[in-house]
N, C-alpha and C. Protein backbone atom coordinates (compact mmCIF):
# COMPACT_ATOMS: atom_id res chain seq x y z
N UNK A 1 16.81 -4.49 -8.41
CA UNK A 1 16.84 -4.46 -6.97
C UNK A 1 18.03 -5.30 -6.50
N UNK A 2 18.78 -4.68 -5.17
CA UNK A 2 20.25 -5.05 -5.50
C UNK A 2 19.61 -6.19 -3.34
N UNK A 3 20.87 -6.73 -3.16
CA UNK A 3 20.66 -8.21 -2.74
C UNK A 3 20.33 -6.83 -1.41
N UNK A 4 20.98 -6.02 -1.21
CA UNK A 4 21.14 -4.47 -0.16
C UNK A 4 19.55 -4.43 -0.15
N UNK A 5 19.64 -3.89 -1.47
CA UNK A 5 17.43 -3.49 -0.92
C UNK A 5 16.80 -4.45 -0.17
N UNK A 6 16.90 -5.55 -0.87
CA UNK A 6 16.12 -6.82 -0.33
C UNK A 6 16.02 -7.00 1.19
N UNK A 7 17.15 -7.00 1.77
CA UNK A 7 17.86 -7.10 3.24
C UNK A 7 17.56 -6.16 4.08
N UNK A 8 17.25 -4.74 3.90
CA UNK A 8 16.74 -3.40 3.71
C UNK A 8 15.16 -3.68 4.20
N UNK A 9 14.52 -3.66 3.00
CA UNK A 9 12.86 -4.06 2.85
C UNK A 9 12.72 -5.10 3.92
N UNK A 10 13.43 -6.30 4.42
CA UNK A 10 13.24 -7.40 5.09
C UNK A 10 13.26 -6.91 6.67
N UNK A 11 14.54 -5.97 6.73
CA UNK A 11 14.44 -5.60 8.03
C UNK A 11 13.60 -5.10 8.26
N UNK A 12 13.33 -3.98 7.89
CA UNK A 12 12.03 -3.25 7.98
C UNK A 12 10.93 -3.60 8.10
N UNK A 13 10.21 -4.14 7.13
CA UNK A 13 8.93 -5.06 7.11
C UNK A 13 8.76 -6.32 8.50
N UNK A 14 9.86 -6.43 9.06
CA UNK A 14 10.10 -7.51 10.41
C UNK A 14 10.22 -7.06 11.19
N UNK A 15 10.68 -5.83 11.60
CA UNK A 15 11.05 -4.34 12.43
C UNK A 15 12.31 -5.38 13.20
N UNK A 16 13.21 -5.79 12.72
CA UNK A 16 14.76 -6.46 13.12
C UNK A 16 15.47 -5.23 13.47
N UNK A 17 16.46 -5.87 14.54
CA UNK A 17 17.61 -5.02 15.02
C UNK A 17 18.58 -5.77 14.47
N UNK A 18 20.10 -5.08 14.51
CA UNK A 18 21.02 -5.46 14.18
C UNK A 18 21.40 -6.87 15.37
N UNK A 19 20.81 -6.61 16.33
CA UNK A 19 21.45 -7.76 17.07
C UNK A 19 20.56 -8.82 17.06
N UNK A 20 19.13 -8.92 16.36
CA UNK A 20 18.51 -9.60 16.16
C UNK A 20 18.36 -10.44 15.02
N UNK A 21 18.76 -9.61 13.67
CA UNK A 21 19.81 -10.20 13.00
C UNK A 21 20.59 -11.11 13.03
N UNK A 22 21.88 -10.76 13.47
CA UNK A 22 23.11 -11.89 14.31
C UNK A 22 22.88 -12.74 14.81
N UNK A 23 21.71 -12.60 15.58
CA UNK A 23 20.97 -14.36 16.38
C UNK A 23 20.25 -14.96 15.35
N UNK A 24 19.85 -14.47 14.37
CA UNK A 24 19.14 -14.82 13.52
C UNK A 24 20.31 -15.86 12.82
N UNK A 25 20.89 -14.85 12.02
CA UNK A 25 22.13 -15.74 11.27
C UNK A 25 22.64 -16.68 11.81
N UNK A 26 23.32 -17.27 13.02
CA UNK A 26 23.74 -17.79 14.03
C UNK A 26 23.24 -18.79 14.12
N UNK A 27 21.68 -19.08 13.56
CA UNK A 27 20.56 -20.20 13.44
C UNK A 27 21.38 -21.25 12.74
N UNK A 28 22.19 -20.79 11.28
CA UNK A 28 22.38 -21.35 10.21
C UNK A 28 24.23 -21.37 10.60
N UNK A 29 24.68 -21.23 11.52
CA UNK A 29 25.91 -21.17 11.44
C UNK A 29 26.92 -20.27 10.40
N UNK A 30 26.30 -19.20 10.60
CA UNK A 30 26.74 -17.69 9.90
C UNK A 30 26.59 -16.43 10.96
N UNK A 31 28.58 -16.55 10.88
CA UNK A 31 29.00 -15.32 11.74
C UNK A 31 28.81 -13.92 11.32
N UNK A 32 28.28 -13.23 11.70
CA UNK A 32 28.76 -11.91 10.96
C UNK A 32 28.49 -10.88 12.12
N UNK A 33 29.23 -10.00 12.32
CA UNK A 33 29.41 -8.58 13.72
C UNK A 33 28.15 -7.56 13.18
N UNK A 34 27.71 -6.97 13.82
CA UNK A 34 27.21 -5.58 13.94
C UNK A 34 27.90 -4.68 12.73
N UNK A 35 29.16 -4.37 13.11
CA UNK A 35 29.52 -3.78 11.89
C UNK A 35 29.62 -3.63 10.69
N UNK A 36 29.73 -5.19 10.83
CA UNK A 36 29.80 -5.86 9.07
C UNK A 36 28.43 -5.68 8.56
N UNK A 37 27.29 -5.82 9.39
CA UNK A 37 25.44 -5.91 9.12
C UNK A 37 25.21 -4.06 8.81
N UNK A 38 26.17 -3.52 9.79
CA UNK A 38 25.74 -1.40 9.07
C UNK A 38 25.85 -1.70 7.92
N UNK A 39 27.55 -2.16 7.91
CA UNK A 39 27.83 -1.77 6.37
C UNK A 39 26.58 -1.89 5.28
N UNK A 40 25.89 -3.25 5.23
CA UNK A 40 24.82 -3.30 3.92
C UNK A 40 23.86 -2.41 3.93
N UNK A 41 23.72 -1.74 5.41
CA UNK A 41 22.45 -0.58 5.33
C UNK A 41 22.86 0.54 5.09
N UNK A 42 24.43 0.77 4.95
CA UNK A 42 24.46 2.40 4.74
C UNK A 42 24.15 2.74 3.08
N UNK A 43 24.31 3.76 2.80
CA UNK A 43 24.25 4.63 1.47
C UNK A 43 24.98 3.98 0.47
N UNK A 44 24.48 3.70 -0.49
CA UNK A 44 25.53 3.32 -1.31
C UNK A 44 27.10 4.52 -1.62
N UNK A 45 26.60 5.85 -1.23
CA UNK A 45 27.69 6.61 -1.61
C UNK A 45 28.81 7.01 -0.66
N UNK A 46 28.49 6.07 0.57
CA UNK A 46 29.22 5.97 1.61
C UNK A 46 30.09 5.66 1.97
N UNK A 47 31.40 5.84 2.63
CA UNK A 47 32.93 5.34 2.23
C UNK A 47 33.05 3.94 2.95
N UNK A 48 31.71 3.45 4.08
CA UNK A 48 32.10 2.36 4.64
C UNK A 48 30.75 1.08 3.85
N UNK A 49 30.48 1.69 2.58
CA UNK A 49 29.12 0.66 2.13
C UNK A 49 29.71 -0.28 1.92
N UNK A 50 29.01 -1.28 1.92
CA UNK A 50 30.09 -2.81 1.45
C UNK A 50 28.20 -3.49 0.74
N UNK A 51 28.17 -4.53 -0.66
CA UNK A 51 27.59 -4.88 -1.47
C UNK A 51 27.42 -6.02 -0.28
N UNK A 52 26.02 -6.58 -0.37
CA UNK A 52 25.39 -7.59 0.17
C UNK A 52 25.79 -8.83 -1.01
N UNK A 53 26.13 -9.88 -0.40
CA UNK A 53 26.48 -10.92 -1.39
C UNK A 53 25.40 -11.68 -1.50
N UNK A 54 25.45 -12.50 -2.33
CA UNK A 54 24.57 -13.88 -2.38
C UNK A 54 24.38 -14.59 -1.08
N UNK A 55 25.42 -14.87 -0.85
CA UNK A 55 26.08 -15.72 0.24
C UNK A 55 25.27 -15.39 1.44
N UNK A 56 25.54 -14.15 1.79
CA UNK A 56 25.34 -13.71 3.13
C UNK A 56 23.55 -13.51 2.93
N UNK A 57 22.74 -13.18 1.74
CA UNK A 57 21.30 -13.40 2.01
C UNK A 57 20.44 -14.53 2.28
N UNK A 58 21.48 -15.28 1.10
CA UNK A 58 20.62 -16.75 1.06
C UNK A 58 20.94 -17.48 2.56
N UNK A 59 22.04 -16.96 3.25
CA UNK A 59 21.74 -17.73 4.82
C UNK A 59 20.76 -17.09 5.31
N UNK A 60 20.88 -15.50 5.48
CA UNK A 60 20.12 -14.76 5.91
C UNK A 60 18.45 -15.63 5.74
N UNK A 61 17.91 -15.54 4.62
CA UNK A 61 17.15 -16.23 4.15
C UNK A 61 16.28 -17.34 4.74
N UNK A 62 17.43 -18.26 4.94
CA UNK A 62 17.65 -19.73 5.54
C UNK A 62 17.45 -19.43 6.93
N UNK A 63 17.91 -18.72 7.65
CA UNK A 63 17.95 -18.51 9.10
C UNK A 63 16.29 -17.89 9.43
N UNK A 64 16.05 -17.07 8.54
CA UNK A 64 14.75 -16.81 9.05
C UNK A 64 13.81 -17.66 8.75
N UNK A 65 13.83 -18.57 7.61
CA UNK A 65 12.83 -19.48 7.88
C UNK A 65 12.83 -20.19 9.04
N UNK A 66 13.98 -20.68 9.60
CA UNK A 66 13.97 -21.39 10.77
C UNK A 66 13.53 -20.57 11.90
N UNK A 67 14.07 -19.21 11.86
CA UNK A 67 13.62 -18.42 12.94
C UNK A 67 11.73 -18.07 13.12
N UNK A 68 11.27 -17.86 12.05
CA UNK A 68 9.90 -17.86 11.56
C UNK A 68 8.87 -19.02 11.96
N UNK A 69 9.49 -20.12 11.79
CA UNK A 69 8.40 -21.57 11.56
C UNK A 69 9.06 -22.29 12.31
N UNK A 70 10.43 -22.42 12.80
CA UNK A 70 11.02 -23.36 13.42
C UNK A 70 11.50 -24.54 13.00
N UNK A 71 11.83 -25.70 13.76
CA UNK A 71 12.25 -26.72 12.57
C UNK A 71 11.24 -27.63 13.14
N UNK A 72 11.58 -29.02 12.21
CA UNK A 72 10.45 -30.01 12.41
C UNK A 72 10.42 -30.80 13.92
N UNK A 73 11.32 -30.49 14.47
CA UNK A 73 11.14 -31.31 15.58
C UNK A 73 10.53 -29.87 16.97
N UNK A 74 10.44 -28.93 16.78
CA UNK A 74 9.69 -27.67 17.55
C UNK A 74 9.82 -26.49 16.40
N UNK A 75 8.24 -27.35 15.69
CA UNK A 75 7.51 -26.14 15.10
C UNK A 75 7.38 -24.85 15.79
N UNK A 76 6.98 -23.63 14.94
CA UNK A 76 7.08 -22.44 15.74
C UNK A 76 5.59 -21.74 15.07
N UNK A 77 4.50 -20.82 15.43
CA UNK A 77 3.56 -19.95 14.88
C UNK A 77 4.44 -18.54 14.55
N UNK A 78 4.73 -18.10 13.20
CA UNK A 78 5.33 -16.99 13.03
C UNK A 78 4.50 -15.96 13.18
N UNK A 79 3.34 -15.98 13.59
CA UNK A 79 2.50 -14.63 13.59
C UNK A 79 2.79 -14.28 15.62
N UNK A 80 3.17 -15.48 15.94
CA UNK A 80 3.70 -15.61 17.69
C UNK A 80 5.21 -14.47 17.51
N UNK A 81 6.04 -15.11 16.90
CA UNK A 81 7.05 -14.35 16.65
C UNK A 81 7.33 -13.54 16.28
N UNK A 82 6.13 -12.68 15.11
CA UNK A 82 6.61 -11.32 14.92
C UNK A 82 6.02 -10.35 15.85
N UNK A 83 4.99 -10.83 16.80
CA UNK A 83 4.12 -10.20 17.78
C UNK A 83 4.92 -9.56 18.86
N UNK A 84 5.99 -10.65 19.16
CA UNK A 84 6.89 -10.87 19.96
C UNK A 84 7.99 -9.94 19.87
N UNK A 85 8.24 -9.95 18.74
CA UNK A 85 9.34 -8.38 18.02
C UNK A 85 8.71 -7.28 17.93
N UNK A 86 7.47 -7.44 17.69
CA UNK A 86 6.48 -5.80 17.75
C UNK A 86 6.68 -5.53 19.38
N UNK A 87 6.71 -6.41 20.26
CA UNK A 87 6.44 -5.97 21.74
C UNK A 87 7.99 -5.68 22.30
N UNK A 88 8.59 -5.84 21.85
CA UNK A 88 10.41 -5.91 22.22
C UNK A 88 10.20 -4.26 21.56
N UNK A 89 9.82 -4.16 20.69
CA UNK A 89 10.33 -2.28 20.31
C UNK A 89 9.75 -1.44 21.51
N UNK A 90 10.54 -0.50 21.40
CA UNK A 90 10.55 0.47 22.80
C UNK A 90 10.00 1.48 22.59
N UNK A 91 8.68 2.17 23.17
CA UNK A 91 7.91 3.11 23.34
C UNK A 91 8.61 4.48 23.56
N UNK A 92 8.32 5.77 22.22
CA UNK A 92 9.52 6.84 22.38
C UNK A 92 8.48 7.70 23.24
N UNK A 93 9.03 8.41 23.97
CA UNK A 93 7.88 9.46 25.13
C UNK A 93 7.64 10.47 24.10
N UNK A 94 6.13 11.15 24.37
CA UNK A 94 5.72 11.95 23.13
C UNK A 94 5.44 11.63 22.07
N UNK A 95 5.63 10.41 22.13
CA UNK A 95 4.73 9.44 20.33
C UNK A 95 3.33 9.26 20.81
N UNK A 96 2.34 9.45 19.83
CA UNK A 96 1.12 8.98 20.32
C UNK A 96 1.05 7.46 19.91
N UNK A 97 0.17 6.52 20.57
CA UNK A 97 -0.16 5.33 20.11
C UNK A 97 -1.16 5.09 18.78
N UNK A 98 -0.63 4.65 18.09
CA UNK A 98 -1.83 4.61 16.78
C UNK A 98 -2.65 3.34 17.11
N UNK A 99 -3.27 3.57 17.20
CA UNK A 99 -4.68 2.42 17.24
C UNK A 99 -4.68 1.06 15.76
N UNK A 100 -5.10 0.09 16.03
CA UNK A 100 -4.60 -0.47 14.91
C UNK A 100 -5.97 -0.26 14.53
N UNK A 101 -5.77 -0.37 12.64
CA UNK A 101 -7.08 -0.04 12.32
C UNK A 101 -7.85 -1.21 11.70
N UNK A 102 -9.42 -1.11 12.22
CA UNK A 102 -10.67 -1.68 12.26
C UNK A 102 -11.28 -1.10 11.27
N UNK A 103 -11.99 -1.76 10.22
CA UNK A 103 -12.84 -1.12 8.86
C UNK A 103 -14.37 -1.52 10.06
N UNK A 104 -14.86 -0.17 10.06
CA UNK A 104 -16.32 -0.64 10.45
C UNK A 104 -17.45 -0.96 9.41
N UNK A 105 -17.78 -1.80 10.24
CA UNK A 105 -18.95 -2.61 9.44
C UNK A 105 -19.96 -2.08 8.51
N UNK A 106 -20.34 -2.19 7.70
CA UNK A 106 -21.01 -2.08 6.68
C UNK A 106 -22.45 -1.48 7.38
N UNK A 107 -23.08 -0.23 6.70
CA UNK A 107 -24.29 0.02 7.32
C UNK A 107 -25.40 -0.32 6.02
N UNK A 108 -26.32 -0.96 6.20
CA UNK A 108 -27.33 -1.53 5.27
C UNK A 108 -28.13 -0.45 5.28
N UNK A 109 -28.88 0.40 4.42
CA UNK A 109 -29.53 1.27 4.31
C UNK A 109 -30.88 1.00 3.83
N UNK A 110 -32.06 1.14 4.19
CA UNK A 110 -33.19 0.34 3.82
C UNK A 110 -34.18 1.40 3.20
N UNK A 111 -35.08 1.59 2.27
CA UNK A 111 -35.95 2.16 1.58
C UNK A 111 -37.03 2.64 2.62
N UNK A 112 -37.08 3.72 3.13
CA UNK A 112 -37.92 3.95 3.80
C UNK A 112 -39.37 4.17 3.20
N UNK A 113 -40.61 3.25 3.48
CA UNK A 113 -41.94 4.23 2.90
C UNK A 113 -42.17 5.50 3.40
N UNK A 114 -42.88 6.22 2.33
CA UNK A 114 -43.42 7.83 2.46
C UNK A 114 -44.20 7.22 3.39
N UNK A 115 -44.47 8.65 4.69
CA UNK A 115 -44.58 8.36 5.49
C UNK A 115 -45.68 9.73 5.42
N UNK A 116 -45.55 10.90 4.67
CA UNK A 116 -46.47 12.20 3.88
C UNK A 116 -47.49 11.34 2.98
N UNK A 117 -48.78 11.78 3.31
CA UNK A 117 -49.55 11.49 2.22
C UNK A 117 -49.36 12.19 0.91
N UNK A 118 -48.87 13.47 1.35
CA UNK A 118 -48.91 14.35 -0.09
C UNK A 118 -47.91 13.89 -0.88
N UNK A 119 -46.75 13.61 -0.61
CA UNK A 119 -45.70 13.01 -1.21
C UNK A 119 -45.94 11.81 -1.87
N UNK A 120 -47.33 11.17 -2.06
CA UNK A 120 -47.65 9.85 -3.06
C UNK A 120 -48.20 10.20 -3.67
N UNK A 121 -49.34 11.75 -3.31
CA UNK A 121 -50.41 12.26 -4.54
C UNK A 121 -49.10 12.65 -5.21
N UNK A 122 -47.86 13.14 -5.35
CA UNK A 122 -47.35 14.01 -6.50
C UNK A 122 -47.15 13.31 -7.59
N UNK A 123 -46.94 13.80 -8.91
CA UNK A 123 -46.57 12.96 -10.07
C UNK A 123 -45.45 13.17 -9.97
N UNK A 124 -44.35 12.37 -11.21
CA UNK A 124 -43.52 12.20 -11.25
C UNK A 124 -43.63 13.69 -12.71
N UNK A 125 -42.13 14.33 -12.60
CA UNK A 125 -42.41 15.77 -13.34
C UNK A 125 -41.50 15.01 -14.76
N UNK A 126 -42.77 15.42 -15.57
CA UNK A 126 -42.14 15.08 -16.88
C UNK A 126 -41.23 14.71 -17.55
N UNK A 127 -40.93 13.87 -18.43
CA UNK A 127 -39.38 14.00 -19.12
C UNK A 127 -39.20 14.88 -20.00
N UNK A 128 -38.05 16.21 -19.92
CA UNK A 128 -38.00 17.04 -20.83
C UNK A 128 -36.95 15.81 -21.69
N UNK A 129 -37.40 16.14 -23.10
CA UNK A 129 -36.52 16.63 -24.39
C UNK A 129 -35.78 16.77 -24.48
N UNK A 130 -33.99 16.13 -24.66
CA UNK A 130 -33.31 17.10 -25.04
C UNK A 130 -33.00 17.37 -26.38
N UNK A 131 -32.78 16.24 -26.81
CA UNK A 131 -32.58 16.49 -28.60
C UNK A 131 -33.73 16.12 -29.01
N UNK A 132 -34.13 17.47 -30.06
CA UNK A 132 -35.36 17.02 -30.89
C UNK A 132 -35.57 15.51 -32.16
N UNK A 133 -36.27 15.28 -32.40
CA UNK A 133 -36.16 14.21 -33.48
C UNK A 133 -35.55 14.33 -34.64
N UNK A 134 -34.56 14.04 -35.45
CA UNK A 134 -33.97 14.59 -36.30
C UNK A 134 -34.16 13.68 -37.96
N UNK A 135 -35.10 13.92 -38.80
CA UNK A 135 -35.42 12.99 -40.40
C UNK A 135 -33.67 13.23 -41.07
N UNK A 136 -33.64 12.36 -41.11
CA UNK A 136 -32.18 12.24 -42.08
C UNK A 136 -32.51 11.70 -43.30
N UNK A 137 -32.06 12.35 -44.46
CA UNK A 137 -32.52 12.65 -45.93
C UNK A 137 -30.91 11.61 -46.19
N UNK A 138 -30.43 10.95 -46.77
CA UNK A 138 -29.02 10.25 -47.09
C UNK A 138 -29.18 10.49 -48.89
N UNK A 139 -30.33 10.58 -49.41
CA UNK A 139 -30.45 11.32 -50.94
C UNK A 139 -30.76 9.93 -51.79
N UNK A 140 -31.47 8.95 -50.87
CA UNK A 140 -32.47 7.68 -51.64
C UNK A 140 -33.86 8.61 -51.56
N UNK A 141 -34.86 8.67 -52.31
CA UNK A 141 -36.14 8.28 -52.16
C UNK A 141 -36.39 7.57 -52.16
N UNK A 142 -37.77 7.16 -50.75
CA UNK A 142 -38.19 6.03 -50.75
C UNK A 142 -39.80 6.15 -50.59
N UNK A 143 -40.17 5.33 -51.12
CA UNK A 143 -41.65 4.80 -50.97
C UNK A 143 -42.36 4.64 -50.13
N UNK A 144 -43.07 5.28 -49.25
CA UNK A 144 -43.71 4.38 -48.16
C UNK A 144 -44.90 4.21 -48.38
């Protein structure tokens, strides 16, 4: 996995814009344009791809922790902040809203008593048989 995927997967999973990005970086005193930030997302087979360096993740990196948690003198709640980027994305007309999803609760199912008298007179129906009993001869006689 190349430093590109990583940066890739990160945006995504954060739902980041390119200009959100840039403020991001900017945390850590790392310039970088719009253009320069396509470049790592295009195709690798693309005439304007350019390789994500070390350099430019590990600030990357660095900047979002600060952007995430904040620093020690104004801590931050990152579950505040990515809420905050979920609500900044813009509603496309003709998308439906997906509901976020809720596992419903567990239904306990309880043994009901027969509630038919006839249904306690019945027996229980036999156990058939399936394999008969089988004497295995191994060619000792034995004594009993």
């Amino acid at each position: 996995m190349t430093n590109n995927d990583i940066f890739k997967k990160l945006r995504v999973a954060l739902m980041l814009r390119d200009d959100q990005i840039v403020e991001i970086l900017e945390l850590v005193d790392f310039r970088i344009s719009k253009s320069e930030l396509g470049a790592f997302f295009r195709d690798e087979k693309h005439e304007n791809y350019m390789e994500c360096g070390d350099q430019v993740l590990r600030n990357f990196l660095n900047a979002l922790v600060i952007h995430l948690r904040g620093t020690k003198e104004n801590p931050k709640n990152p579950n505040d902040v990515l809420a905050k980027h979920k609500a900044e994305i813009p509603i496309k007309e003709g998308v439906k809203i997906r509901p976020e999803f809720k596992p419903s609760p567990k239904k306990e199912f309880k043994k009901k008593p027969a509630s038919n008298p006839k249904s306690r007179d019945k027996k229980p129906a036999p156990k058939v048989q399936v394999v008969e009993k089988v004497h295995y001869k191994n060619g000792k006689n034995k004594k009993s």
